[in-house]
Protein backbone atom coordinates (compact mmCIF):
# COMPACT_ATOMS: atom_id res chain seq x y z
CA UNK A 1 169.11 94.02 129.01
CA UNK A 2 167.14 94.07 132.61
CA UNK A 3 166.42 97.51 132.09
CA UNK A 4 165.05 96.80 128.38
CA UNK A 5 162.72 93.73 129.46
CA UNK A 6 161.60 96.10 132.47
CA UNK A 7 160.68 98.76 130.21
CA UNK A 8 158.47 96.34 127.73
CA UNK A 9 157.05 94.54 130.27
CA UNK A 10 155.85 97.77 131.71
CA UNK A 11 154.63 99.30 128.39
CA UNK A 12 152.60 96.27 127.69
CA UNK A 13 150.60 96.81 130.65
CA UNK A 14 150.03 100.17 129.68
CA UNK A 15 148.53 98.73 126.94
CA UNK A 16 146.61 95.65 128.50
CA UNK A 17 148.49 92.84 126.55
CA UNK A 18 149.06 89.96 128.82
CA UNK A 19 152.16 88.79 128.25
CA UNK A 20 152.05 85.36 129.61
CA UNK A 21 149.35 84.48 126.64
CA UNK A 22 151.40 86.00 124.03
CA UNK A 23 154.27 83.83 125.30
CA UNK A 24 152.17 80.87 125.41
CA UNK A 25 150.36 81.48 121.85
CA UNK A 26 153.83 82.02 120.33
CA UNK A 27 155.90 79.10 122.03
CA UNK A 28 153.67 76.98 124.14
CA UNK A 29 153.52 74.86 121.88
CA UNK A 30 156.81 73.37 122.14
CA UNK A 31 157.80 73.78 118.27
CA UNK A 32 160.56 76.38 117.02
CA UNK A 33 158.62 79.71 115.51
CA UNK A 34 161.16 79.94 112.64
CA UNK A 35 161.62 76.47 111.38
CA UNK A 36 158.52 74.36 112.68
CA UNK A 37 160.11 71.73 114.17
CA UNK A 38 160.22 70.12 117.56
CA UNK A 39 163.84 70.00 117.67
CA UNK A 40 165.24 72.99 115.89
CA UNK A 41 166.96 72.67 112.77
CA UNK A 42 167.90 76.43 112.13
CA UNK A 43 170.95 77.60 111.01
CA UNK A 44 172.02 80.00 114.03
């Protein structure tokens, strides 16, 4: 799984996305992407 997160991290510099403010647009808000919430109700 190393190898795989190596491997996109490097491809996204290839392609000048900054990862951190992907990250950071997508969670940094402290709410769960699928359900909303602050505290996660999903259904694993």
């Amino acid at each position: 799984m190393a190898d795989v997160l190596a491997w996109l991290t490097s491809l996204a510099n290839l392609v000048n996305v900054n990862l951190e403010f992907e990250a950071k647009k997508k969670y940094g808000r402290g709410f769960c992407p699928r359900c909303g919430m602050r505290k996660c109700i999903c259904e694993e």
